[in-house]
Protein backbone atom coordinates (compact mmCIF):
# COMPACT_ATOMS: atom_id res chain seq x y z
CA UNK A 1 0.00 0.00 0.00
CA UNK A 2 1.29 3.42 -0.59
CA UNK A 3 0.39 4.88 2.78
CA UNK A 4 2.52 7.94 3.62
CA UNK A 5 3.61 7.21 7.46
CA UNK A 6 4.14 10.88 7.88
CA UNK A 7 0.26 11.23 7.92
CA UNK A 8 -0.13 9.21 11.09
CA UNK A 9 -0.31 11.99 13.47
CA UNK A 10 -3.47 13.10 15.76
CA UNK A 11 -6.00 15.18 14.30
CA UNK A 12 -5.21 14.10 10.06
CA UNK A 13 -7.28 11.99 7.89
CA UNK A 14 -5.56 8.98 6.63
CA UNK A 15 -6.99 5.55 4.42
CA UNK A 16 -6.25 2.21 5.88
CA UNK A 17 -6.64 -1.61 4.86
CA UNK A 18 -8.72 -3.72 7.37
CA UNK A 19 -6.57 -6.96 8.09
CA UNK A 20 -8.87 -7.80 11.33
CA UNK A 21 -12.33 -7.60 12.33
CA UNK A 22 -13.18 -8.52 15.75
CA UNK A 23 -16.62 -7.65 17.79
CA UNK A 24 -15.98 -4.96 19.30
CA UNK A 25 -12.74 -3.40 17.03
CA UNK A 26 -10.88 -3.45 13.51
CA UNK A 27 -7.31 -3.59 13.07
CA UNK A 28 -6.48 -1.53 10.16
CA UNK A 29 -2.76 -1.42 8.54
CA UNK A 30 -2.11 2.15 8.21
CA UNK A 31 1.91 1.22 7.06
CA UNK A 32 3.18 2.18 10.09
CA UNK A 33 5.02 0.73 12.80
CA UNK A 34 1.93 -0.41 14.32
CA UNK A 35 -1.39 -1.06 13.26
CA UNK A 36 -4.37 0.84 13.76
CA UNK A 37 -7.12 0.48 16.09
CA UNK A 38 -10.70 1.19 16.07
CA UNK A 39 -13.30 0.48 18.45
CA UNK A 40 -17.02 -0.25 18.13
CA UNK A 41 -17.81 2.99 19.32
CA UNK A 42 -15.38 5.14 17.02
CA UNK A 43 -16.09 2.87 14.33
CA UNK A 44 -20.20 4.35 13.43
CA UNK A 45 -22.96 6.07 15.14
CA UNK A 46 -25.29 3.27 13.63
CA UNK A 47 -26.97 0.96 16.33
CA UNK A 48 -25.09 -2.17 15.45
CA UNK A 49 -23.64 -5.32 18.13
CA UNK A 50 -20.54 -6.15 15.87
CA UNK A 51 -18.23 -4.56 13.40
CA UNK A 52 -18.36 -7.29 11.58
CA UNK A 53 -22.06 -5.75 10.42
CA UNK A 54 -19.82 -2.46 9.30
CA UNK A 55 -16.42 -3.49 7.54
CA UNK A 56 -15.28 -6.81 5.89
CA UNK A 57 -11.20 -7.97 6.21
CA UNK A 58 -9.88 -6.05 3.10
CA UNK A 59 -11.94 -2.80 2.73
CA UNK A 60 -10.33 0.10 2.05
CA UNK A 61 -11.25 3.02 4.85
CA UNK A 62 -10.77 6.63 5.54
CA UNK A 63 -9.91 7.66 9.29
CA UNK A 64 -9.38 10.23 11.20
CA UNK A 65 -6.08 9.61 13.70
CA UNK A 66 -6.89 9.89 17.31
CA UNK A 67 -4.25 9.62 19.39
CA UNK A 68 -0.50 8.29 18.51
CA UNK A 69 1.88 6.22 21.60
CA UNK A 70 5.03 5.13 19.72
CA UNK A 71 6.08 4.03 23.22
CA UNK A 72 3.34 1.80 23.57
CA UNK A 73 2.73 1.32 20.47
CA UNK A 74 -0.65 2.17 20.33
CA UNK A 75 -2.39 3.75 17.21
CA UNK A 76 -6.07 5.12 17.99
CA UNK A 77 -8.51 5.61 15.32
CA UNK A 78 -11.63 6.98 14.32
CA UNK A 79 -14.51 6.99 11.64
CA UNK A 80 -17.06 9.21 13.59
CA UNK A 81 -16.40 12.38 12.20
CA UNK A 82 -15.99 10.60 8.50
CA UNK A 83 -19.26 9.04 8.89
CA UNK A 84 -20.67 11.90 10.15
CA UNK A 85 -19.23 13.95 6.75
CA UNK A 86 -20.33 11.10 4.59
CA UNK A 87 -23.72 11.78 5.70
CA UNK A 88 -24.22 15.29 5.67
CA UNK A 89 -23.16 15.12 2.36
CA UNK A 90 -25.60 12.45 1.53
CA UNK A 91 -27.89 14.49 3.51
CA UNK A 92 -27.41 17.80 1.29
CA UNK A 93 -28.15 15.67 -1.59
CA UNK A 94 -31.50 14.79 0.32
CA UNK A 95 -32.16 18.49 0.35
CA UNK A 96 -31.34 18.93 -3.45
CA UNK A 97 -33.48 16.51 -4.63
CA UNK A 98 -36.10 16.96 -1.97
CA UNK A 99 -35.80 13.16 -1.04
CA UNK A 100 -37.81 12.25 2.28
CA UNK A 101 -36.21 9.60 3.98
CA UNK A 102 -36.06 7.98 7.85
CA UNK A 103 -34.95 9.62 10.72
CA UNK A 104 -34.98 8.68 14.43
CA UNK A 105 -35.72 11.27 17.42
CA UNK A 106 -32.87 10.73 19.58
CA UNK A 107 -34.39 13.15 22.32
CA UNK A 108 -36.62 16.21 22.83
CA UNK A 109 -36.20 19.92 23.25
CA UNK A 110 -38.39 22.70 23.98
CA UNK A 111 -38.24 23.93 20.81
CA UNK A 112 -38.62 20.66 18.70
CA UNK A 113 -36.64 17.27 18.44
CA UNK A 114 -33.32 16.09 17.84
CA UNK A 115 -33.42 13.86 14.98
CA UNK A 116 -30.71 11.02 13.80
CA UNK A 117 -30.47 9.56 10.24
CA UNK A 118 -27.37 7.66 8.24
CA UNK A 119 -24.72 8.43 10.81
CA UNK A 120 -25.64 12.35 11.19
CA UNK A 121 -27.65 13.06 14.64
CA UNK A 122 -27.53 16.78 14.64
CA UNK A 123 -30.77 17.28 12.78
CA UNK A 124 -33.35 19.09 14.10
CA UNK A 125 -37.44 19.19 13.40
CA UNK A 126 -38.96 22.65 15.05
CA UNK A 127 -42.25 22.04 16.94
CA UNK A 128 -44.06 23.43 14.18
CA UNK A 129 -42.51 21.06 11.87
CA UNK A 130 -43.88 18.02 13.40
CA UNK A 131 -47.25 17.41 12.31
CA UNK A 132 -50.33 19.02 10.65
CA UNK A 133 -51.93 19.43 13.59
CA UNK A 134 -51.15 21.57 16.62
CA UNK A 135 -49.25 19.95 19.29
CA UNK A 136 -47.86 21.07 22.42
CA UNK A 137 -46.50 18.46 24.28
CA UNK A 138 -43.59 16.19 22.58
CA UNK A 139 -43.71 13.65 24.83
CA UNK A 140 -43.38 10.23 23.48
CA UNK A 141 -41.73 11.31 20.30
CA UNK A 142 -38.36 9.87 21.84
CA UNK A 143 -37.12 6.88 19.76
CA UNK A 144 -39.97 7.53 17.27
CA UNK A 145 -39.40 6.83 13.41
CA UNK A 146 -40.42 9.58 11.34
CA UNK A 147 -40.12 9.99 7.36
CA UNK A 148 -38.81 13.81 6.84
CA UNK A 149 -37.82 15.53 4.27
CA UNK A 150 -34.53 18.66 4.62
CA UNK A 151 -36.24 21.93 4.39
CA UNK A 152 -33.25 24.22 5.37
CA UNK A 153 -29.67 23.69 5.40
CA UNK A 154 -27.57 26.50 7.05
CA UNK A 155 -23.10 25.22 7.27
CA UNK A 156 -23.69 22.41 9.59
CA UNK A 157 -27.59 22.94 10.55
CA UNK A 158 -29.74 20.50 9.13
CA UNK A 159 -33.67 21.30 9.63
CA UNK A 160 -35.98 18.76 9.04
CA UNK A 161 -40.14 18.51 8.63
CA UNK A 162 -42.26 15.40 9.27
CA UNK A 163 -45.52 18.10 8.73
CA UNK A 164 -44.13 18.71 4.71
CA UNK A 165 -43.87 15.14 4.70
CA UNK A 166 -47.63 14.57 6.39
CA UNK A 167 -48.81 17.44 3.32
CA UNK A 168 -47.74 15.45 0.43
CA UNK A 169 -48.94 11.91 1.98
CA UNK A 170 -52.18 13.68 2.41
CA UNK A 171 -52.34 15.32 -0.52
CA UNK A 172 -51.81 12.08 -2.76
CA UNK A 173 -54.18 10.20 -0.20
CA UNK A 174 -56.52 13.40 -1.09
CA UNK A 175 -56.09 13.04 -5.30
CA UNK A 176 -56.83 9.40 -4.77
CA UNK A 177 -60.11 9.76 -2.86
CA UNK A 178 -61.09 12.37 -4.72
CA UNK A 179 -60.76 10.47 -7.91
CA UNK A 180 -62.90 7.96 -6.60
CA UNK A 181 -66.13 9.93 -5.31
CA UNK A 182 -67.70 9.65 -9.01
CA UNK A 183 -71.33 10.74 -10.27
CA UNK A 184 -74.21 8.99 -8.67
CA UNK A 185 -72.33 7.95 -5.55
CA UNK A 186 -74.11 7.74 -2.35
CA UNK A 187 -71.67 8.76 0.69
CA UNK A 188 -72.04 9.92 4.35
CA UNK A 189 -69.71 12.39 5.54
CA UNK A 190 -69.58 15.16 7.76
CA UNK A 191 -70.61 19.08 7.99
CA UNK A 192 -67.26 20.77 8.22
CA UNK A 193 -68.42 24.40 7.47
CA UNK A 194 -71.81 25.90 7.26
CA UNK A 195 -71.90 29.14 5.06
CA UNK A 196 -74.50 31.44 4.12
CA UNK A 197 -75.13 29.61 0.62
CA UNK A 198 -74.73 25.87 1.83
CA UNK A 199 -72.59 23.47 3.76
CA UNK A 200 -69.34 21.97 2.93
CA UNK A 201 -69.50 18.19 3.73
CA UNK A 202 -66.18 16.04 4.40
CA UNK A 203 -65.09 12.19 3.66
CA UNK A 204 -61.59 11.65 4.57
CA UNK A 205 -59.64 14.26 2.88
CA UNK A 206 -62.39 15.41 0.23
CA UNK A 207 -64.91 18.03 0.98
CA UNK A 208 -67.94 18.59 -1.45
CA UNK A 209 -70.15 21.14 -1.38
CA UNK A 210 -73.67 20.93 -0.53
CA UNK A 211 -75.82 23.84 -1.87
CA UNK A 212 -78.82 25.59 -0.37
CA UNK A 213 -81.16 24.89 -2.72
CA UNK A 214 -79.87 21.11 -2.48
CA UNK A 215 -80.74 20.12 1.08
CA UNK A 216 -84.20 19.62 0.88
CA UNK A 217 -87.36 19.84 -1.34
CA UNK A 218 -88.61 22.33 1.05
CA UNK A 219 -87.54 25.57 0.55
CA UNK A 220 -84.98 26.79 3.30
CA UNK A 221 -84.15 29.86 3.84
CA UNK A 222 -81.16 29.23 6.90
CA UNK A 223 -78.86 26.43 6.53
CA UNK A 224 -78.06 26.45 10.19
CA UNK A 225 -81.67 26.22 11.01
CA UNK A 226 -81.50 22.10 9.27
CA UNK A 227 -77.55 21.21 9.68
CA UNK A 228 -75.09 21.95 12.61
CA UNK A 229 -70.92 21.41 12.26
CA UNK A 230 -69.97 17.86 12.98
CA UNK A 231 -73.59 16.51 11.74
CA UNK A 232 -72.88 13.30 10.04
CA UNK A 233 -75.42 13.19 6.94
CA UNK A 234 -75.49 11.12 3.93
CA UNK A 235 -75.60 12.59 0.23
CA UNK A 236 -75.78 11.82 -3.35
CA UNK A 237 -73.16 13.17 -5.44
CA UNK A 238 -74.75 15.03 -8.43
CA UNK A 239 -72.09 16.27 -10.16
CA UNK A 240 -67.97 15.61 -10.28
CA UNK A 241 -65.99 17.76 -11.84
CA UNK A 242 -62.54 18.68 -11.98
CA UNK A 243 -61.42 18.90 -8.26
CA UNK A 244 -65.16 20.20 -7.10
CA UNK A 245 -67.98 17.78 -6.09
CA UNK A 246 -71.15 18.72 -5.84
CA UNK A 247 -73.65 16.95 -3.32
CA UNK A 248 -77.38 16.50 -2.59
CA UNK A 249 -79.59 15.95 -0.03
CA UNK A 250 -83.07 16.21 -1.32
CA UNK A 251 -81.72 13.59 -4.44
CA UNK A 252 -82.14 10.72 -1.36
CA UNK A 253 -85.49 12.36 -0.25
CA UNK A 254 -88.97 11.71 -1.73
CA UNK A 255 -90.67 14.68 -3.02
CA UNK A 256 -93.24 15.82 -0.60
CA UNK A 257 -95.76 14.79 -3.72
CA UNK A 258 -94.23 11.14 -3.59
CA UNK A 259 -94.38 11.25 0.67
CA UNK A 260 -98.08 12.66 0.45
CA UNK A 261 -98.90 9.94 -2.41
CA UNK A 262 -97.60 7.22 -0.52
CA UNK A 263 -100.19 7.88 2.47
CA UNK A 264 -103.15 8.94 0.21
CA UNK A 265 -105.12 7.84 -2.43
CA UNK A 266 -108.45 9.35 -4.49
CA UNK A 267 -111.30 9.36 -2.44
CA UNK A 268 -109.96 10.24 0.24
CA UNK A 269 -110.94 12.71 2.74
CA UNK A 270 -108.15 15.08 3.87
CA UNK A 271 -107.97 18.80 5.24
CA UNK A 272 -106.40 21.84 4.06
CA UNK A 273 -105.80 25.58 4.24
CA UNK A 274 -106.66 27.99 1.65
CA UNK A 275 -103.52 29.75 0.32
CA UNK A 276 -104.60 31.39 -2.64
CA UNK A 277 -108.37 32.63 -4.05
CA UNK A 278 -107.99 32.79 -7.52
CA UNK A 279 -111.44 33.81 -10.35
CA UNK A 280 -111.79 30.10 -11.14
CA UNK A 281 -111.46 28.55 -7.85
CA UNK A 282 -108.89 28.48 -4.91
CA UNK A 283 -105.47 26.67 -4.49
CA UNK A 284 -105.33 24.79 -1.04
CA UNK A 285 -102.36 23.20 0.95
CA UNK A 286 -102.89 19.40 2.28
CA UNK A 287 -99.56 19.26 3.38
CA UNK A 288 -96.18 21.10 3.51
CA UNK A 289 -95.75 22.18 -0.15
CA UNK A 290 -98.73 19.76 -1.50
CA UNK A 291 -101.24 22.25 -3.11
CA UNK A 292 -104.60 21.52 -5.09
CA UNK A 293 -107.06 23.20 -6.83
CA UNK A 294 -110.68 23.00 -5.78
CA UNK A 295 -112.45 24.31 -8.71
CA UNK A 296 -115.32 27.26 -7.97
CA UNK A 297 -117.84 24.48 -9.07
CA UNK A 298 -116.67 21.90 -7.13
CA UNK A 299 -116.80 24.12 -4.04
CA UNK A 300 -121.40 23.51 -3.27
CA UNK A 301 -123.11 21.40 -5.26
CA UNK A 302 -125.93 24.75 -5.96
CA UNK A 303 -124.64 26.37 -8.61
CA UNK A 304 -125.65 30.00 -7.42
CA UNK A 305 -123.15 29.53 -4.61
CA UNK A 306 -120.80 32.71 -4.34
CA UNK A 307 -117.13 30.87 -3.66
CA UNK A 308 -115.60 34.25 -3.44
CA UNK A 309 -117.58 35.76 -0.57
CA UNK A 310 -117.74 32.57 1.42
CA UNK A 311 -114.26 31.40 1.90
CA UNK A 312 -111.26 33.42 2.93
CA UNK A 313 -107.24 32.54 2.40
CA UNK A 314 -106.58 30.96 6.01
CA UNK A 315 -109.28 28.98 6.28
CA UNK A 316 -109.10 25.16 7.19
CA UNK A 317 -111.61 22.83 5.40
CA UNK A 318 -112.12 19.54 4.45
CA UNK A 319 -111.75 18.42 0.96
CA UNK A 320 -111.90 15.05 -1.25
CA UNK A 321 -109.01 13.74 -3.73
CA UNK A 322 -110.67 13.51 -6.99
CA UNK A 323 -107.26 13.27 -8.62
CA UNK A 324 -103.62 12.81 -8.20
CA UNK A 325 -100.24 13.47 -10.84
CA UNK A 326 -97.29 13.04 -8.71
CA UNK A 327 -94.88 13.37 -11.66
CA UNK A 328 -96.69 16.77 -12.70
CA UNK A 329 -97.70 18.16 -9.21
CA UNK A 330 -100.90 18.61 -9.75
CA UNK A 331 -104.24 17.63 -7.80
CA UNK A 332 -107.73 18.32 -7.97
CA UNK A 333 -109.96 18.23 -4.53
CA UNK A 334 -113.33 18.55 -4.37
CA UNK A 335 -115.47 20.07 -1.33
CA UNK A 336 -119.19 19.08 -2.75
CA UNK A 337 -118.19 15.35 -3.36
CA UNK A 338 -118.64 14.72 0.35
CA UNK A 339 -121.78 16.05 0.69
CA UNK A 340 -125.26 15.67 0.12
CA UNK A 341 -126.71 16.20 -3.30
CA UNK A 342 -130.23 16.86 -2.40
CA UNK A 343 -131.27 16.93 -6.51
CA UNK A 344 -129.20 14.10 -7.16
CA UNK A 345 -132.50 12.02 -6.41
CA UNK A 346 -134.66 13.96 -7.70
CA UNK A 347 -137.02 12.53 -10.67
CA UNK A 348 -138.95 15.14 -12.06
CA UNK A 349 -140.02 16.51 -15.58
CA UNK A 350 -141.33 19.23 -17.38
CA UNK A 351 -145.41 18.78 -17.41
CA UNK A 352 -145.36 16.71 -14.76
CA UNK A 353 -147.76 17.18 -11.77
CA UNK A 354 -146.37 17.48 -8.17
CA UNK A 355 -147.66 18.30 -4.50
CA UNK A 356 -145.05 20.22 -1.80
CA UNK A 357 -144.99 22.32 1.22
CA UNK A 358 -144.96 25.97 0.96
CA UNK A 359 -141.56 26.78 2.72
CA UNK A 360 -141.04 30.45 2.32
CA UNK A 361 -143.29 33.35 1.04
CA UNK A 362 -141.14 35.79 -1.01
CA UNK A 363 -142.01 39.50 -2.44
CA UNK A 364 -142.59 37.67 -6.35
CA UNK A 365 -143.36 33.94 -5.16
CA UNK A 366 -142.84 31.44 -2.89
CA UNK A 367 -140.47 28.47 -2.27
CA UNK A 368 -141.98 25.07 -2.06
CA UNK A 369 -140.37 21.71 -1.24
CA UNK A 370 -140.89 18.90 -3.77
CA UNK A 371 -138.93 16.10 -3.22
CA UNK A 372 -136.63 17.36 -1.00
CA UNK A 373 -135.73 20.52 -2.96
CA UNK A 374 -136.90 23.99 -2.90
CA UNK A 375 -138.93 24.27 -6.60
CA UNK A 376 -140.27 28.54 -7.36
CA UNK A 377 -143.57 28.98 -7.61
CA UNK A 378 -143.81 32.81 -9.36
CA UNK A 379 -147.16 34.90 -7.56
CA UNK A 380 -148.46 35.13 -11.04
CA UNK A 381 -148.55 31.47 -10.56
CA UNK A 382 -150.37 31.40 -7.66
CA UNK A 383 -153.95 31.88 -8.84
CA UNK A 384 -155.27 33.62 -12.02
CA UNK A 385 -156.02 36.81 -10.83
CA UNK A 386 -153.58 39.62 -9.63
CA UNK A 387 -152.16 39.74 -5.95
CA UNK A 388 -149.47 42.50 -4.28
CA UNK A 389 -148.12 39.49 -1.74
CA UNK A 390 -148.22 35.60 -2.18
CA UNK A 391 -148.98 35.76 2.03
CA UNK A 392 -152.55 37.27 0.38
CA UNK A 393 -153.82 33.17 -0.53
CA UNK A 394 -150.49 31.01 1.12
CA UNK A 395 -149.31 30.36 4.32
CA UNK A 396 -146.16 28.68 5.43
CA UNK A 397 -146.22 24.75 5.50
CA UNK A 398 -149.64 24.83 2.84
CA UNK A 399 -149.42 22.13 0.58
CA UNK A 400 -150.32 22.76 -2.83
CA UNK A 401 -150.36 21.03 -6.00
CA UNK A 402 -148.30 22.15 -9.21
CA UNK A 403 -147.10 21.48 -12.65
CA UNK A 404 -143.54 21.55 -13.35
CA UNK A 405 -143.10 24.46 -16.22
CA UNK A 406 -138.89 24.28 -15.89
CA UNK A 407 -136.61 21.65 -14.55
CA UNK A 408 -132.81 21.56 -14.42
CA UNK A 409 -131.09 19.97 -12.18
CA UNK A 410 -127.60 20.20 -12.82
CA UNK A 411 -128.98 23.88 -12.32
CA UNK A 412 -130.79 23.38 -9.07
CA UNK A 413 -133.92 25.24 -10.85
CA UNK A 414 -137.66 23.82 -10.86
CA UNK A 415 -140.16 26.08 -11.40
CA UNK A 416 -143.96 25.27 -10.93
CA UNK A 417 -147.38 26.67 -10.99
CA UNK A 418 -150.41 26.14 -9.17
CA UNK A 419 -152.75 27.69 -11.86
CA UNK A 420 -151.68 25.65 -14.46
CA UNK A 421 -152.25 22.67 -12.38
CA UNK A 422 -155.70 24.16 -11.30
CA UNK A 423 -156.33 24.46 -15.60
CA UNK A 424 -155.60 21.32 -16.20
CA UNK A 425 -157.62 19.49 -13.24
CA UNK A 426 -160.45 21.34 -15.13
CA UNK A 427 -159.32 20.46 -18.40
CA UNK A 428 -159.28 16.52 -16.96
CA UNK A 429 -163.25 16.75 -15.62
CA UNK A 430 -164.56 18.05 -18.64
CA UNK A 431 -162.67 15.17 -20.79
CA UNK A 432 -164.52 13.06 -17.99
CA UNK A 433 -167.99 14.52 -18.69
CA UNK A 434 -167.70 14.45 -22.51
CA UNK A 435 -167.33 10.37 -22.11
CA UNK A 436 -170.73 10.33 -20.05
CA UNK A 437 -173.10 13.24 -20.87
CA UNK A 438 -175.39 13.19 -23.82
CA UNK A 439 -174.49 15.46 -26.59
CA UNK A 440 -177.79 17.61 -25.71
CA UNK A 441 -175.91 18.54 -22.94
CA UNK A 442 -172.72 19.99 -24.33
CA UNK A 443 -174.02 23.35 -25.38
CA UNK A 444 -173.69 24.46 -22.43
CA UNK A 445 -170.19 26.25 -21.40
CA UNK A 446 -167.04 24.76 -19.88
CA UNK A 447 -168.01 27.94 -17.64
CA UNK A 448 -171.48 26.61 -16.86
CA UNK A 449 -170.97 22.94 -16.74
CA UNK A 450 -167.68 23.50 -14.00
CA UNK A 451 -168.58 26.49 -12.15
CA UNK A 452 -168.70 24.77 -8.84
CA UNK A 453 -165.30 22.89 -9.15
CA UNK A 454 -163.42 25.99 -10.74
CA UNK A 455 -164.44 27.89 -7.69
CA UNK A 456 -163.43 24.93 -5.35
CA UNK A 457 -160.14 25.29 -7.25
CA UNK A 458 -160.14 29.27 -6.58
């Protein structure tokens, strides 16, 4: 070996050929009087149990000379300082090509740790450097394993960050979730962060945005008054674009059309409020944001009914379904169909002679029930000569006879009159007497022959 012996003195850096490897030291031959020694402890900063784990009989090293004793003939060597070159420059390199790599936290400081990695333990990791959260006590960090990545070197001071590290792990872990919340997912994550306009929702490392208008098919007009921060909800995911996601609520919900049809059916009875009078009917909530329309004619089966001066918006009533279309929202209710048609049963016709009960004496007739209905007799209907007041020849609960002059029912209008009745009981007598009486008797007058019975009649 071409070793210059004039090297070997304390303090200068010199190569040397292992020859010897025991546990616990190496010889080396430095070409010197003596060999070389170097003990475990001299030899690396590594936690190893033998040299034989560091050096092999016939490397090659660099040392730094310790101490010299030509009297004892004792050669001291060391590889700390070598090592711990070796590895800062290793460790610059780190720092060039932002490489993260493994460093142990030898102890703790006030300020931060004391880190060790590849033979160099002067790093150091700042409190603020140590995670992505805040922490304030470093307890337990001693002996810890941390990946970290060089942030600063300054000469000899190495600063290291396990938090830099901690960003990029999350923010791969972040791309990788986010490219997997697709379109038409159903997820349940958390409310993060309630704004004016929505809610932001999180899963994992992803947040998503749910919108106002996108919680629920009600309308509502305060987020905070139907989510709180921490809430865990579920959502559908209606749209995933580029890094945003956008979510749903009301996409998991039945409409309150599909809810409401799910619990009725036509024919049934339900109540509601009037919310709206409109010129063809009025619009009338059965539920929360379920309207119909009950149309002005389905409102009393009599037709003269006045919808508009009746009813006012406020009002409760009951109503039947008549008909339901969930898909359009629309509904039509019905207040007459549950109640009583009283002309529904009636069976009249025009010409037709009928008996009732004078229920009400009016200024130009009188009302009289006929089958259950109120039918108009007009005064000049009454009897055949002028009167001022029906009262003058009817009292209330008479009952007179009548033909039916007008009948409509879909109309609720009969009309009758008692004269024409009266004319035509006449009318029937004489038809009578004609089939009976010689012809020597029909010279006489209608007048004559029924003066009796017309004033009977009268």
């Amino acid at each position: 070996m071409d070793f210059n012996v004039k090297n070997v003195k304390e303090g200068n850096r010199i190569k040397g050929k292992v020859y010897k490897v025991e546990k616990n030291q190496v010889l080396v031959d430095i070409n010197y009087t003596t060999e070389g020694t170097i003990y475990l402890n001299e030899l690396t900063n590594k936690p190893v149990d033998s040299a034989k784990n560091i050096v092999q009989e016939g490397d090659i090293i660099e040392l730094i000379v310790k101490k010299v004793d030509d009297e004892k003939g004792i050669v001291l060597l060391s590889r700390l300082e070598i090592e711990e070159q070796e590895a800062f420059e290793t460790i610059q390199k780190y720092f060039d090509d932002d490489v993260t790599f493994e460093a142990k936290v030898i102890k703790t400081t006030k300020g931060g740790l004391v880190l060790s990695a590849i033979g160099y333990e002067r790093m150091f990791m700042p409190l603020s450097e140590v995670s992505t959260e805040f922490i304030d006590n470093l307890d337990g960090y001693t002996g810890q394993v941390l990946n970290v990545r060089v942030i600063e070197i300054k000469r000899n001071k190495v600063i290291v960050s396990h938090k830099a590290v901690l960003k990029d792990q999350q923010k791969e872990e972040k791309k990788a979730e986010l490219e997997s919340i697709k379109e038409g997912d159903i997820l349940e994550g958390k409310v993060s962060k309630i704004l004016p306009y929505g809610a932001f929702i999180r899963f994992g490392q992803v947040d998503g945005l749910l919108h106002i208008s996108e919680i629920s098919h009600h309308n509502v007009k305060r987020v905070s008054d139907v989510l709180k921060e921490g809430q865990t909800v579920e959502v559908k995911v209606i749209e995933a674009k580029n890094n945003k996601r956008s979510l749903s609520m009301k996409a998991l919900q039945k409409t309150p059309w599909e809810a409401f049809a799910d619990t009725h059916k036509v024919g049934d009875e339900v109540e509601g409020t009037i919310v709206k009078k409109m010129q063809f009917g009025m619009l009338v909530e059965v539920e929360r944001d379920v309207a119909g329309i009950v149309n002005k004619f389905d409102y009393s089966w009599n037709p003269r009914y006045n919808l508009a001066g009746d009813v006012n918006v406020g009002d409760k009533i009951n109503i039947k379904i008549i008909s339901i279309d969930v898909e359009n929202r629309k509904m039509t209710l019905s207040k007459k169909h549950l109640e009583y048609n009283p002309w529904e049963d009636v069976e009249v016709k025009v010409g037709e002679a009928v008996s009732g009960q004078v229920k009400e004496l009016q200024n130009n007739g009188a009302l009289v029930e006929v089958q259950g209905v109120n039918a108009f007799l007009p005064i000049g209907e009454i009897v055949d000569k002028r009167i001022e007041h029906p009262k003058e020849v009817l009292s209330i609960d008479d009952v007179i006879n009548g033909i039916i002059t007008k009948f409509d029912k879909r109309a609720w209008q009969m009309v009758i009159s008692k004269t024409a009745y009266e004319e035509k009981q006449v009318r029937d007598e004489y038809k009578k007497y004609l089939k009976t009486e010689n012809k020597k008797d029909q010279s006489q007058t209608l007048g004559e022959l029924f003066a009796d019975k017309l004033k009977n009649f009268k």
